[in-house]
Protein backbone atom coordinates (compact mmCIF):
# COMPACT_ATOMS: atom_id res chain seq x y z
CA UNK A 1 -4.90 -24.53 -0.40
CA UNK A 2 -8.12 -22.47 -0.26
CA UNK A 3 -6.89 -20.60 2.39
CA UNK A 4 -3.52 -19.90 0.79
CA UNK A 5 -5.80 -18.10 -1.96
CA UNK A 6 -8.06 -16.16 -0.07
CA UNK A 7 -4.99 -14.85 2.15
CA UNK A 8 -3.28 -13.68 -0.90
CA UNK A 9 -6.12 -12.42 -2.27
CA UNK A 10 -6.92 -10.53 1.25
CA UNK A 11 -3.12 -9.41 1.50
CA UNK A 12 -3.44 -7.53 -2.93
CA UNK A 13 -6.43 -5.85 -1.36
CA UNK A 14 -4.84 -4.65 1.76
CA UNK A 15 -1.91 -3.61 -0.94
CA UNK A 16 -4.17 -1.95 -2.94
CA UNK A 17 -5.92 0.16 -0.60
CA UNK A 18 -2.75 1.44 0.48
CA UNK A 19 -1.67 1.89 -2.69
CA UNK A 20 -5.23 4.27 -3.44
CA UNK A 21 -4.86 5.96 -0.15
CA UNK A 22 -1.27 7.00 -0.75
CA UNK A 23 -1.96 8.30 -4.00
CA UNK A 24 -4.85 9.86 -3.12
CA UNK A 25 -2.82 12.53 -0.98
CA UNK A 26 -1.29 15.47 -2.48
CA UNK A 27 2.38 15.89 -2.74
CA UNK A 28 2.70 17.93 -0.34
CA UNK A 29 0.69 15.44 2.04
CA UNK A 30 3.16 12.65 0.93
CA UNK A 31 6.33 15.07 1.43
CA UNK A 32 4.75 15.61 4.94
CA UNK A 33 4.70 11.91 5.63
CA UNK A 34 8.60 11.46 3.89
CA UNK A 35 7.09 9.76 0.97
CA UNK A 36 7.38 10.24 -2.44
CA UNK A 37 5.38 9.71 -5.49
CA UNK A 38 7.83 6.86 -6.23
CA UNK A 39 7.97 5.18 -2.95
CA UNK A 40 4.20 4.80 -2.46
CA UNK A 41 4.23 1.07 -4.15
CA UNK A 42 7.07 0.27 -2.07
CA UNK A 43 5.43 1.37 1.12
CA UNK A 44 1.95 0.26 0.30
CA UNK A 45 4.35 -3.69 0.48
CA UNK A 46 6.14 -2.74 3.49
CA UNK A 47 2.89 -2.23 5.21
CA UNK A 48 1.78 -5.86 4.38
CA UNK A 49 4.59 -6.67 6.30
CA UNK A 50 3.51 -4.90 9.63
């Protein structure tokens, strides 16, 4: 069970970060990429999923 919580825990950080990074770029960084402003919480997810 410990380890359930500390992998979910690891996995929101790994989210997060993403999440920062992304929105740390500026739009016209993200429009390089093919992301937008709206799709950065979506794609922070998808790279949880590897």
């Amino acid at each position: 069970m410990f380890d359930t919580v500390v992998r979910k825990y690891n996995n929101w950080k790994s989210y997060r970060r993403a999440v920062d990074e992304l929105s740390s770029l500026s739009s016209r960084e993200l429009q390089d990429l093919g992301i937008s402003r709206g799709d950065i919480k979506f794609v922070a997810r998808l790279s949880l999923e590897g």
